[in-house]
C-alpha atoms as a PDB file:
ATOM      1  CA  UNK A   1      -2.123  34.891  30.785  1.00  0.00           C
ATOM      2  CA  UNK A   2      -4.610  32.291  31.551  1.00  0.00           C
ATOM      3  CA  UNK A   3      -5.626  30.521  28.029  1.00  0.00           C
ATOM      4  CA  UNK A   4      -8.526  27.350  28.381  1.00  0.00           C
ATOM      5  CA  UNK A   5      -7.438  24.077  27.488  1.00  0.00           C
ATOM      6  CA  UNK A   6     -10.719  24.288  25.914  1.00  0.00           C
ATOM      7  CA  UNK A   7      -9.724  26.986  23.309  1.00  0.00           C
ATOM      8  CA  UNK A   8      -5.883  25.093  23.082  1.00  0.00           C
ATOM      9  CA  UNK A   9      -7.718  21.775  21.624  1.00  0.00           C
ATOM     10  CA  UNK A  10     -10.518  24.110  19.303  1.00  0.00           C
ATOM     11  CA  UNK A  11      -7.273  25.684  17.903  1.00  0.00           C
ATOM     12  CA  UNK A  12      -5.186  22.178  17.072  1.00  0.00           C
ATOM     13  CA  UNK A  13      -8.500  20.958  15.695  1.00  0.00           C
ATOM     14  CA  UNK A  14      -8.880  23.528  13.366  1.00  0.00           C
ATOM     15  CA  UNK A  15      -5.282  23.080  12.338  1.00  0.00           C
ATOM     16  CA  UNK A  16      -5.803  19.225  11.695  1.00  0.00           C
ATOM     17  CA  UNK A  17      -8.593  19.496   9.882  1.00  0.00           C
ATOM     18  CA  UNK A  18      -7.800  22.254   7.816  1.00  0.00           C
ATOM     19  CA  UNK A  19     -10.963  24.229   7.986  1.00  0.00           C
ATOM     20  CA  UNK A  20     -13.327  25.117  10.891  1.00  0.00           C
ATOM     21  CA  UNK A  21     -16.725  23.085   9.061  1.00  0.00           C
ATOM     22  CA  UNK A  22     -14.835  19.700   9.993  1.00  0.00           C
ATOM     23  CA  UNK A  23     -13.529  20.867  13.239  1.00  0.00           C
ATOM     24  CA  UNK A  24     -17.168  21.677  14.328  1.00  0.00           C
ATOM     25  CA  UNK A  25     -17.885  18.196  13.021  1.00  0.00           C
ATOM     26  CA  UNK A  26     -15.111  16.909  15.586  1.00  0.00           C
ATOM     27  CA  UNK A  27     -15.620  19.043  18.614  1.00  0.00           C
ATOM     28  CA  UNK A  28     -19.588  18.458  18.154  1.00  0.00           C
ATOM     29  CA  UNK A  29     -20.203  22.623  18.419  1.00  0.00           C
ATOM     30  CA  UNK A  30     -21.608  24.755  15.453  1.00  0.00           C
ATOM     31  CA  UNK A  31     -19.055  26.156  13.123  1.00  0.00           C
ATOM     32  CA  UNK A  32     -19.985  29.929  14.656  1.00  0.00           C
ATOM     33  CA  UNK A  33     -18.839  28.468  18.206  1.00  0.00           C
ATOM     34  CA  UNK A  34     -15.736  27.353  16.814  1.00  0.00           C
ATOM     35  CA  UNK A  35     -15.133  30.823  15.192  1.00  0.00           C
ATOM     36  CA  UNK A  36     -15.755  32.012  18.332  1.00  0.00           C
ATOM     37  CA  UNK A  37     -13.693  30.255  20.273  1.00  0.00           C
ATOM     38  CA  UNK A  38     -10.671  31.080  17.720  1.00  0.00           C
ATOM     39  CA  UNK A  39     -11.679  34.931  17.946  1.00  0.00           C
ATOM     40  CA  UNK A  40     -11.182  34.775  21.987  1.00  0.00           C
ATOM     41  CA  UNK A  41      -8.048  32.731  21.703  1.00  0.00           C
ATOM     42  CA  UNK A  42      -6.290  35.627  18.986  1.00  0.00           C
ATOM     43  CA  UNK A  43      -7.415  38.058  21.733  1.00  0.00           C
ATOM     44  CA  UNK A  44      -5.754  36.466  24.140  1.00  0.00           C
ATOM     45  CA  UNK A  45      -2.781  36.300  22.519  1.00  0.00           C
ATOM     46  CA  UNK A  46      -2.862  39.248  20.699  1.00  0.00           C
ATOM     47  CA  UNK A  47      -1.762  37.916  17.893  1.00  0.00           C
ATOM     48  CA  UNK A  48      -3.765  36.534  14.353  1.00  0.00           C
ATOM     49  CA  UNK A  49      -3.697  32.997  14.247  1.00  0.00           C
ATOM     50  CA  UNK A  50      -4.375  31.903  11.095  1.00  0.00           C
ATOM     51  CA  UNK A  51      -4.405  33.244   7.390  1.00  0.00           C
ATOM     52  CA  UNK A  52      -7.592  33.074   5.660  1.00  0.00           C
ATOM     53  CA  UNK A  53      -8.515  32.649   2.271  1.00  0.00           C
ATOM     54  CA  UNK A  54     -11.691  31.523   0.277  1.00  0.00           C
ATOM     55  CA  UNK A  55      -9.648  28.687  -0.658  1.00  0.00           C
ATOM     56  CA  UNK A  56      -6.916  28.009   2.013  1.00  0.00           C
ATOM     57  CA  UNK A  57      -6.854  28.121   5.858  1.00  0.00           C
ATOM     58  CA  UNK A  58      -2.756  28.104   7.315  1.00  0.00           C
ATOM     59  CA  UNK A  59      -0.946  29.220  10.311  1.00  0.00           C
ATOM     60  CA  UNK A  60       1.135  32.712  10.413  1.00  0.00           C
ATOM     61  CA  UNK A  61       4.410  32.329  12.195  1.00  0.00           C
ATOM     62  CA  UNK A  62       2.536  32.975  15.528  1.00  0.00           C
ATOM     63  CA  UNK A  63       0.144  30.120  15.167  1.00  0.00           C
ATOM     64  CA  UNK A  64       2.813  27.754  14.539  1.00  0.00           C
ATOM     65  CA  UNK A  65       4.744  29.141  17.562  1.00  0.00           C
ATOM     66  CA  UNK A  66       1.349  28.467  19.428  1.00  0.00           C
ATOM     67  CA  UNK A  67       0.659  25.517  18.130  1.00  0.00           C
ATOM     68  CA  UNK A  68       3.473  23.738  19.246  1.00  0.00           C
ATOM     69  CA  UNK A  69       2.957  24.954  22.815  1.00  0.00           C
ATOM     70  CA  UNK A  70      -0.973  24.165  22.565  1.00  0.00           C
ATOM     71  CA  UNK A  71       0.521  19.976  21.548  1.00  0.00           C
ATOM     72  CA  UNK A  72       2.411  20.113  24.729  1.00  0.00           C
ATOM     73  CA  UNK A  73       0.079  21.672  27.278  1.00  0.00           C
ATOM     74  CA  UNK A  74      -2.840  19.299  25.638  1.00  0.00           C
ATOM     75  CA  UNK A  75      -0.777  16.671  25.966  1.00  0.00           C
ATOM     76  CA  UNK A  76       0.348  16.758  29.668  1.00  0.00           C
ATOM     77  CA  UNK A  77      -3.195  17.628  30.878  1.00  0.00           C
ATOM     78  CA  UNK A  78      -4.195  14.033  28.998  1.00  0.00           C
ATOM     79  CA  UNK A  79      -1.264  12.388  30.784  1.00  0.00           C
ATOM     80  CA  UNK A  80      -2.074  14.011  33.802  1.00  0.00           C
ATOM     81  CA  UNK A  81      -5.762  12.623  33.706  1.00  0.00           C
ATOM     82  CA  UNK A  82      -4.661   9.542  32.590  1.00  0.00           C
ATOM     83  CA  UNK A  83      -2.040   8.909  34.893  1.00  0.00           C
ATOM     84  CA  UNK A  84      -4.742   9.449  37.833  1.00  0.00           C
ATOM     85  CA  UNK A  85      -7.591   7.673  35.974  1.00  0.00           C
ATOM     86  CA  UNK A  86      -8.232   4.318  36.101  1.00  0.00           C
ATOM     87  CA  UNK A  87     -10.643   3.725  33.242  1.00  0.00           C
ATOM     88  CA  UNK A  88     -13.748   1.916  33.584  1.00  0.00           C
ATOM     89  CA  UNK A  89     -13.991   1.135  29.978  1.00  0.00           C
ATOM     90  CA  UNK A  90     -13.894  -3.097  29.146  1.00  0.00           C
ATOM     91  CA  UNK A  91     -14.804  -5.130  25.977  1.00  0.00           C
ATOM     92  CA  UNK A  92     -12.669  -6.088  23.238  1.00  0.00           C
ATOM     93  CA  UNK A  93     -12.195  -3.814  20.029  1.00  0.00           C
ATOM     94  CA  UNK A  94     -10.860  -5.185  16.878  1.00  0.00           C
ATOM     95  CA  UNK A  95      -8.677  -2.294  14.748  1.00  0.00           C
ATOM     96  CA  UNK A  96      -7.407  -2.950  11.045  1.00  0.00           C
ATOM     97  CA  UNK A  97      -4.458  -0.830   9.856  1.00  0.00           C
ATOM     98  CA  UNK A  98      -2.205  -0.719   7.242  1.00  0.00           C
ATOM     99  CA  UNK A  99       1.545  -2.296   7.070  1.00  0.00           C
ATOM    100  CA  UNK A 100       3.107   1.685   6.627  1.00  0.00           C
ATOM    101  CA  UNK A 101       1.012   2.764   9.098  1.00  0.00           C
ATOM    102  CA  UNK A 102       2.774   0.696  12.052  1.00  0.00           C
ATOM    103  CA  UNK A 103       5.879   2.716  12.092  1.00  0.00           C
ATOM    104  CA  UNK A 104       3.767   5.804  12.336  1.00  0.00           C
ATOM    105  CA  UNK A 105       3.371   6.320  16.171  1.00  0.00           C
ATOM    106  CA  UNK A 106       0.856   4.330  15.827  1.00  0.00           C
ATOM    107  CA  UNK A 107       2.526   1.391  18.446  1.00  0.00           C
ATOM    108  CA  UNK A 108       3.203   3.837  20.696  1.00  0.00           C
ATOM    109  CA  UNK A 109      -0.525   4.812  20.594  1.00  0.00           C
ATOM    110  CA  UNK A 110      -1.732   1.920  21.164  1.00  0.00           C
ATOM    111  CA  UNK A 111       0.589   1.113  23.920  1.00  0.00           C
ATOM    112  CA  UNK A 112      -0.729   4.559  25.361  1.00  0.00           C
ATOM    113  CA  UNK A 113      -4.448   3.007  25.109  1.00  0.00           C
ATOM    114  CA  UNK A 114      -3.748  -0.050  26.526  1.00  0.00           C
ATOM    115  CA  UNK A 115      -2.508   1.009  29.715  1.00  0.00           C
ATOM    116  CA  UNK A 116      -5.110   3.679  29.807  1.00  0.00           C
ATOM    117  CA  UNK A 117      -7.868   0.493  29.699  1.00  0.00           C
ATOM    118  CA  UNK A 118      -6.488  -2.143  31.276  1.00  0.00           C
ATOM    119  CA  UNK A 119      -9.678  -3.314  30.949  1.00  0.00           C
ATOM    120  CA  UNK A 120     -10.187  -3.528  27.124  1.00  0.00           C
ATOM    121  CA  UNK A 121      -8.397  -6.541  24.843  1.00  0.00           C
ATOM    122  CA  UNK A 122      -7.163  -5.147  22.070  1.00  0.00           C
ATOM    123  CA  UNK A 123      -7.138  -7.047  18.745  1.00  0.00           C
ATOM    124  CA  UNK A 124      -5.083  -6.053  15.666  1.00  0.00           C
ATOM    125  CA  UNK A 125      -4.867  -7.077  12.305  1.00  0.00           C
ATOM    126  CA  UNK A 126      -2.388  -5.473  10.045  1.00  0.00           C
ATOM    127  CA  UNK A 127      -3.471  -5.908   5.844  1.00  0.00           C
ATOM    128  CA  UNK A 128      -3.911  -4.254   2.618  1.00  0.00           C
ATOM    129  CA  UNK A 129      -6.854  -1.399   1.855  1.00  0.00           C
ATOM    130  CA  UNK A 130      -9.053  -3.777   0.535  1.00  0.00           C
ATOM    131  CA  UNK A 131      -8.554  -6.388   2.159  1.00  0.00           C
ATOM    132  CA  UNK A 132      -9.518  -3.879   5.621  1.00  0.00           C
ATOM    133  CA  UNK A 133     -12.364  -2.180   3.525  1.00  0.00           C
ATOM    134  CA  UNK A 134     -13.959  -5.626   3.175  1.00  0.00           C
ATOM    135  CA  UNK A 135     -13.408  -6.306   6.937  1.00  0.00           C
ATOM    136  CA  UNK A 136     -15.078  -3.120   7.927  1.00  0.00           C
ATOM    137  CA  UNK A 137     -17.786  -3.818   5.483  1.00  0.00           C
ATOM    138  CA  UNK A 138     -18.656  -7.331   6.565  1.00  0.00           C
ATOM    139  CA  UNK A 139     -18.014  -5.795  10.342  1.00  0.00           C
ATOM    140  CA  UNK A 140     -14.922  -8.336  11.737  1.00  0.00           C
ATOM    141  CA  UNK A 141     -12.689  -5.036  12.330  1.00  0.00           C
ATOM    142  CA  UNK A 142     -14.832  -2.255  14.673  1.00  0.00           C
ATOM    143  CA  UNK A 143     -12.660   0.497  12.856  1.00  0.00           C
ATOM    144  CA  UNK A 144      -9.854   0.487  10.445  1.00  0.00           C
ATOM    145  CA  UNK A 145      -6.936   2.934   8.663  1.00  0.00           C
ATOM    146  CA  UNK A 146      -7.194   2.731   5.543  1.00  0.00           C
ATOM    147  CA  UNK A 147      -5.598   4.063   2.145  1.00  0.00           C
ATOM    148  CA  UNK A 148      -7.495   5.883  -1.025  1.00  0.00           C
ATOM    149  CA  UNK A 149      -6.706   8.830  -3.694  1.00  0.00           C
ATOM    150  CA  UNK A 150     -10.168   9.992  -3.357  1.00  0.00           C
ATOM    151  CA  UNK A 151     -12.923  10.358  -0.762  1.00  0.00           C
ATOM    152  CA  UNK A 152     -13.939   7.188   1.504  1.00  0.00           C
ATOM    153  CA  UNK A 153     -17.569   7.621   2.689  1.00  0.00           C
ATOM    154  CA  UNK A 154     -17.897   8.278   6.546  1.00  0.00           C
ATOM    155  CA  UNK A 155     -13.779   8.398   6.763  1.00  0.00           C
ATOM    156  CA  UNK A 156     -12.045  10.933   8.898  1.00  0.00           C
ATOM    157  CA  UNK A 157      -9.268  12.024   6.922  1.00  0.00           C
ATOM    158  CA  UNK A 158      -6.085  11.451   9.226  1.00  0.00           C
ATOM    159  CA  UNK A 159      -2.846  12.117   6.387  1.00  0.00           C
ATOM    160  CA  UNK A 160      -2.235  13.373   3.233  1.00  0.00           C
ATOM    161  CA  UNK A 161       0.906  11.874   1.168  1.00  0.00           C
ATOM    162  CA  UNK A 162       2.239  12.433  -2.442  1.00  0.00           C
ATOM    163  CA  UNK A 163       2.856   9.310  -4.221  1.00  0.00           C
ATOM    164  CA  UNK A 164       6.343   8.737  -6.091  1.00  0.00           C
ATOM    165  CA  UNK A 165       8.394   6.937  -8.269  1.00  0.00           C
ATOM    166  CA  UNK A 166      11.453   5.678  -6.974  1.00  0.00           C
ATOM    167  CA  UNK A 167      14.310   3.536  -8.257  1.00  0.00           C
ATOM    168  CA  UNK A 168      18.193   3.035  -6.188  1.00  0.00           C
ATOM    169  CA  UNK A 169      20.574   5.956  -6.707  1.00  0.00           C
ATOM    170  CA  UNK A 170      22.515   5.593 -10.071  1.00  0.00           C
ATOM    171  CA  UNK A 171      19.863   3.062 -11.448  1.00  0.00           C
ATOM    172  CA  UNK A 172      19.404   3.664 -15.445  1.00  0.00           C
ATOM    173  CA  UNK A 173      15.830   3.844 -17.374  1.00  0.00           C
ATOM    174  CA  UNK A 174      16.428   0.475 -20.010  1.00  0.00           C
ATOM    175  CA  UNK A 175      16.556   2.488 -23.502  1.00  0.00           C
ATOM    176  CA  UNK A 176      14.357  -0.118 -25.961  1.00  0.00           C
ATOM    177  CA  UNK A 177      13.087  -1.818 -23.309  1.00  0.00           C
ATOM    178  CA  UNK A 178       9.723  -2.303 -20.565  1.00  0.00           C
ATOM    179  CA  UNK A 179      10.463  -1.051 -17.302  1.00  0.00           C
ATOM    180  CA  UNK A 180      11.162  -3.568 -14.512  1.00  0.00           C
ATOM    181  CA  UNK A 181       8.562  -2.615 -11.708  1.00  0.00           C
ATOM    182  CA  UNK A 182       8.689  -3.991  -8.021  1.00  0.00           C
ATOM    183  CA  UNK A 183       5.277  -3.278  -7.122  1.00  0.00           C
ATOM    184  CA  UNK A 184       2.489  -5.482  -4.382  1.00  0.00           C
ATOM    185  CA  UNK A 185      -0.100  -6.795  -6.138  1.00  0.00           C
ATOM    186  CA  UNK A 186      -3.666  -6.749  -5.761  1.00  0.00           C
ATOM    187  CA  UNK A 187      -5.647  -6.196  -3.089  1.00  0.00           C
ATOM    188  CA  UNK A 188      -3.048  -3.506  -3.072  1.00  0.00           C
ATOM    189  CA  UNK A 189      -4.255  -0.078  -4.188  1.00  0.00           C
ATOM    190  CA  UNK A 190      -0.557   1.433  -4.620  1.00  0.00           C
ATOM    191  CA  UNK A 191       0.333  -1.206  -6.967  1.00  0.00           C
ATOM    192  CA  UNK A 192      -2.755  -1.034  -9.072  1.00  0.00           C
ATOM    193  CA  UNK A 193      -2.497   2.682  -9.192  1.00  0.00           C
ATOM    194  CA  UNK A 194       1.328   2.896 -10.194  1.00  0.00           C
ATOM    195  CA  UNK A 195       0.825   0.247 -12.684  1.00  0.00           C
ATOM    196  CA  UNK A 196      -2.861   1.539 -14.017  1.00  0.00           C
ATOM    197  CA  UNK A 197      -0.680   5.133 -14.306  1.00  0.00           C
ATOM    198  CA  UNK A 198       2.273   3.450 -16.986  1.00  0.00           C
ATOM    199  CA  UNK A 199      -0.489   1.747 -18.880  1.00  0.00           C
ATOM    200  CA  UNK A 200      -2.306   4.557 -19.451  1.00  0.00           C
ATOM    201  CA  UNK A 201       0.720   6.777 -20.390  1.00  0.00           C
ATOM    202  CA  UNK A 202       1.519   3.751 -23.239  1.00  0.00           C
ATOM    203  CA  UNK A 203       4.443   3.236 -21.104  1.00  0.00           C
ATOM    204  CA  UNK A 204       6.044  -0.593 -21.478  1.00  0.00           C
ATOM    205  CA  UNK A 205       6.167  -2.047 -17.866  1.00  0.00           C
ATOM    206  CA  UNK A 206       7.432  -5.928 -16.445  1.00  0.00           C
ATOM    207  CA  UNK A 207       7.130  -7.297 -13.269  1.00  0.00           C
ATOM    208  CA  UNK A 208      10.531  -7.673 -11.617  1.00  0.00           C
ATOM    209  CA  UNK A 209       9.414  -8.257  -7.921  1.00  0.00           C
ATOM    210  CA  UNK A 210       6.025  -8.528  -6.422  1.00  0.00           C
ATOM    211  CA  UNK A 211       5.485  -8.755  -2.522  1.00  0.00           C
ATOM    212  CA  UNK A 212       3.278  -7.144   0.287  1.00  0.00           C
ATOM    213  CA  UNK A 213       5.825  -6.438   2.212  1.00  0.00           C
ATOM    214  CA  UNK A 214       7.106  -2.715   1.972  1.00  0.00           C
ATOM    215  CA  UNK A 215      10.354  -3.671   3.813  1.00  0.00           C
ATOM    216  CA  UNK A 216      10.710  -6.258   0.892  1.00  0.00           C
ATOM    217  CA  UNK A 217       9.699  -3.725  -1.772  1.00  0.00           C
ATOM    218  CA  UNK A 218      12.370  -0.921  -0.728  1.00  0.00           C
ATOM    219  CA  UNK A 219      14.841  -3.978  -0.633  1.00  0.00           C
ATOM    220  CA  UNK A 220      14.499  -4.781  -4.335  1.00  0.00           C
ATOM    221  CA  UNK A 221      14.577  -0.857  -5.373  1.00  0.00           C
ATOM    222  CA  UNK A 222      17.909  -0.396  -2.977  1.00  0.00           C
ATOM    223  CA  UNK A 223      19.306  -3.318  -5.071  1.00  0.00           C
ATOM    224  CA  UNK A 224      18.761  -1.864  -8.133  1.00  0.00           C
ATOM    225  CA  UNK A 225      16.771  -4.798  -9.345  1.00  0.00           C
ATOM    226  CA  UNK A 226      13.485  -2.354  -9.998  1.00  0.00           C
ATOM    227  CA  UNK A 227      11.817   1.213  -9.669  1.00  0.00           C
ATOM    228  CA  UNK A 228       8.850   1.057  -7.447  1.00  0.00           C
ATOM    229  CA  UNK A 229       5.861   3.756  -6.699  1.00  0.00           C
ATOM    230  CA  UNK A 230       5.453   4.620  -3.052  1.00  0.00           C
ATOM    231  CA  UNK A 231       3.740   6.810  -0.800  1.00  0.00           C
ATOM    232  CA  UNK A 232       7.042   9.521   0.188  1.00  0.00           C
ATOM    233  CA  UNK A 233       7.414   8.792   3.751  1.00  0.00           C
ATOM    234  CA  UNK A 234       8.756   5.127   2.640  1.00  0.00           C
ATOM    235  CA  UNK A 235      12.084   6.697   0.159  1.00  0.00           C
ATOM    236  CA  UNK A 236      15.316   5.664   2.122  1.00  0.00           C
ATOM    237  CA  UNK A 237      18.965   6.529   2.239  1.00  0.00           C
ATOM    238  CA  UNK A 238      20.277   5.433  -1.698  1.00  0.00           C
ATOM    239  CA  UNK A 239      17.033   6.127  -3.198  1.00  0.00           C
ATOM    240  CA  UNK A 240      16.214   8.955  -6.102  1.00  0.00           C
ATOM    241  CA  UNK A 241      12.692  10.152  -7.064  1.00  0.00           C
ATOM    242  CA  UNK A 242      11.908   9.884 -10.760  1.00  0.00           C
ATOM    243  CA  UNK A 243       9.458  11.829 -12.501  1.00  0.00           C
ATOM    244  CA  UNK A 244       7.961  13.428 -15.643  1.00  0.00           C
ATOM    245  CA  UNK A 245      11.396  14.451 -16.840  1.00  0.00           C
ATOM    246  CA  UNK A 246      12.261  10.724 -16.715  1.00  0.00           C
ATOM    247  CA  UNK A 247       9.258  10.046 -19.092  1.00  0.00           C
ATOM    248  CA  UNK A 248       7.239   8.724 -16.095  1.00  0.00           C
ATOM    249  CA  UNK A 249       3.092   9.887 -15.638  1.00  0.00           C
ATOM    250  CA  UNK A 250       2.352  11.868 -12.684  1.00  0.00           C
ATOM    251  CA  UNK A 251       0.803  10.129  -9.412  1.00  0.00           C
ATOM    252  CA  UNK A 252      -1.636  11.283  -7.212  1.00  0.00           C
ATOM    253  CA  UNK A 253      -1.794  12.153  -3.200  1.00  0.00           C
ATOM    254  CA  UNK A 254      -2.293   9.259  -1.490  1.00  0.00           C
ATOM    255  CA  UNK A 255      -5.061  10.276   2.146  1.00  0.00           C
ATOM    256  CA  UNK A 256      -5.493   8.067   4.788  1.00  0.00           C
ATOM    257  CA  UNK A 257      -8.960   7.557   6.233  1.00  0.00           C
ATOM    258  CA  UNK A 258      -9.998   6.267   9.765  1.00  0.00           C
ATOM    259  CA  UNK A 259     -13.331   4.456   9.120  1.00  0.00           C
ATOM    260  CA  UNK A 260     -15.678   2.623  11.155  1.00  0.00           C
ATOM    261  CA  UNK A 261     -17.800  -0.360  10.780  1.00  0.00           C
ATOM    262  CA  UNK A 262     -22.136  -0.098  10.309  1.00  0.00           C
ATOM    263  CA  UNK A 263     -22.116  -2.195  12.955  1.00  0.00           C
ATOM    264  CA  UNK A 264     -20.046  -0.297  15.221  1.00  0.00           C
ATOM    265  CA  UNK A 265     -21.372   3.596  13.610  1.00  0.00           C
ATOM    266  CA  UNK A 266     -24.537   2.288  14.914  1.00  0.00           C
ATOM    267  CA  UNK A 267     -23.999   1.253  18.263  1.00  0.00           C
ATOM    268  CA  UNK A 268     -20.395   2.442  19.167  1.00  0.00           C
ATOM    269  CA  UNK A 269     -19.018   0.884  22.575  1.00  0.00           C
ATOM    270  CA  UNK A 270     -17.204   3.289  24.612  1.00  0.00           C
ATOM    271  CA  UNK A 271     -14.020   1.562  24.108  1.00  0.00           C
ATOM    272  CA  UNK A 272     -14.622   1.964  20.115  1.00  0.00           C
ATOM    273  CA  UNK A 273     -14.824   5.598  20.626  1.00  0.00           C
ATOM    274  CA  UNK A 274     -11.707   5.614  22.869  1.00  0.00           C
ATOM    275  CA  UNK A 275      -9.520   4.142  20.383  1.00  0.00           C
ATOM    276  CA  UNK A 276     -11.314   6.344  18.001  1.00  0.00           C
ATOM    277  CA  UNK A 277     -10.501   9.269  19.511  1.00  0.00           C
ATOM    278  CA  UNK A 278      -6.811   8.640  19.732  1.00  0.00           C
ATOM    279  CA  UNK A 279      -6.485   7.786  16.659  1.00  0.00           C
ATOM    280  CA  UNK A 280      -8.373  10.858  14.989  1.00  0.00           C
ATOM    281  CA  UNK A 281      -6.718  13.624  17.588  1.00  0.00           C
ATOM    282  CA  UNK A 282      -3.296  12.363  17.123  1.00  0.00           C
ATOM    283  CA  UNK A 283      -1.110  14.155  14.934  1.00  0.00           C
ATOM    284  CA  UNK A 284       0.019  12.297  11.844  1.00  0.00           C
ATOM    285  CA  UNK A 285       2.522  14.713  10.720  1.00  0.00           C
ATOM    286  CA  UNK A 286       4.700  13.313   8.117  1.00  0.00           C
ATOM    287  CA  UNK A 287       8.004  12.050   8.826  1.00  0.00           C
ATOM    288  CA  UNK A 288      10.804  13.478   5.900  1.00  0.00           C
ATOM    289  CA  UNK A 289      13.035  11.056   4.841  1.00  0.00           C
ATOM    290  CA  UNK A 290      15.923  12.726   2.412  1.00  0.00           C
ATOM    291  CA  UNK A 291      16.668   9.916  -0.651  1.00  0.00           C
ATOM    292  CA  UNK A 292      20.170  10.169  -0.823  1.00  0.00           C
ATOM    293  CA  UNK A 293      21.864  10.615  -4.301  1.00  0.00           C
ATOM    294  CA  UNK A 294      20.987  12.899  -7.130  1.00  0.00           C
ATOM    295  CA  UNK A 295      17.344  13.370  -7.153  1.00  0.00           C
ATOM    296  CA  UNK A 296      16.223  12.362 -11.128  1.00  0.00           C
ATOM    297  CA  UNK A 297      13.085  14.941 -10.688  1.00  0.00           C
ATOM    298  CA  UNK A 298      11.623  17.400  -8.540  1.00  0.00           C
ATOM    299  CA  UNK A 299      12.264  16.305  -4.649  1.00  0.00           C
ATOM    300  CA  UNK A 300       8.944  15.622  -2.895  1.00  0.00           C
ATOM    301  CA  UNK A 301       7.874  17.301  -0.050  1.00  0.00           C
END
């Protein structure tokens, strides 16, 4: 069986972008090519890919088997170019990103793109969602991750997370009393939205701990001195979720957006798209991390 690389990357881009409208977008072909494409790949397997609905596109049990070869093949064949291609790209590109985004692969990424353009300095400043969306704005970062619960205009959606409430395993609500919150405070969107969310349930709230530091955040909830909201992927070991049977609101998904300066939309230098491109085709799959304990509502997943 000889399958295209070609049809390997159509198929992990309709995957990652959930739909084949945005893949089209990506790949730069007209949706009926990319239906195409995905039409000659079943055939060549033999095998139905994905399950369609009007509302839902997923994998069948075959398409995940596939997929996971398709990530390997596609990526030997990109270390295999890159290992054999010195890049002529140079210039200096500026990314912003997001503390919780760090310890996503994304250091070994950029490792990966530095040695593929030896050429290109690399500048990175690590911050808070609005403190990036101004940078982007007034153009000192040429592209930036960044954090919303709703749609960012020209971002390429990269991850989707549910946010949660979380407090240390065996921690009590305070009967009578407002609840002590360790939360990061303005220009930080998770705070504002986990504290906007209690005052509009009528629900009582103190600040126990404030900081901008996630690692110090967890580190007050594992202490027991607070609850805290977070995005999942940031519970730990001696953590429990809390939820609406603890008398808390609901939170919303929290998506992560790659955006890109006017400046840099406008004129983009190759070494912008590079980065770009590695950023957008990687695969930000979540990484589960099991609080410990017994889980106060439903366990996020």
């Amino acid at each position: 069986m000889n399958i295209d690389a070609g049809l390997l990357q159509t198929f992990v881009t309709v995957h990652r972008h959930q739909g084949f409208t945005r893949a089209a977008d990506q790949l730069h072909l007209t949706q009926s090519a990319v239906s195409h494409q995905i039409r000659r790949l079943e055939a060549l397997v033999g095998r139905p890919l994905f399950r369609r609905t009007t509302r839902q596109l997923s994998l069948t049990a075959d398409g995940e088997d596939l997929l996971h070869h398709a990530q390997r093949v596609l990526q030997a064949q990109e270390a295999l170019e890159r290992h054999f291609r010195c890049s002529p790209i140079e210039g200096t590109v500026r990314l912003g990103v997001m503390e919780n985004f760090m310890s996503d692969g994304l250091p070994q990424l950029l490792h990966q793109f530095a040695r593929s353009c030896p050429h290109v300095r690399l500048e990175v400043s690590v911050g808070l969602t609005l403190d990036l969306s101004a940078m982007v704005r007034e153009g000192d970062v040429d592209l930036a991750v960044v954090a919303s619960t709703s749609e960012v205009s020209g971002g390429i959606p990269l991850r989707r997370l549910p946010l949660v409430w979380a407090a240390a395993e065996g921690w009590e609500r305070p009967i009578g009393a407002s609840l002590p919150l360790a939360y990061s405070p303005l220009p930080c969107v998770c705070g504002q939205i986990g504290t906007e969310a209690l005052e509009r349930a009528g629900i009582a709230w103190h600040k126990a701990f404030s900081s901008h530091s996630l690692h110090d955040l967890r580190a007050a909830v594992l202490s027991g001195l607070a609850m805290a909201m977070f995005t999942s992927d940031n519970l730990r070991p001696g953590m429990v979720l809390l939820g609406e049977r603890d008398g808390l609101p609901p939170l919303p998904m929290m998506d992560y957006f790659l955006v890109y300066s006017e400046e840099s939309a406008q004129g983009r230098s190759a070494a912008v798209k590079e980065l770009g491109r590695l950023i957008e085709q990687a695969e930000w799959a979540p990484q589960e991390v099991s609080a410990q304990g017994r889980p106060r509502g439903r366990m996020a997943r």
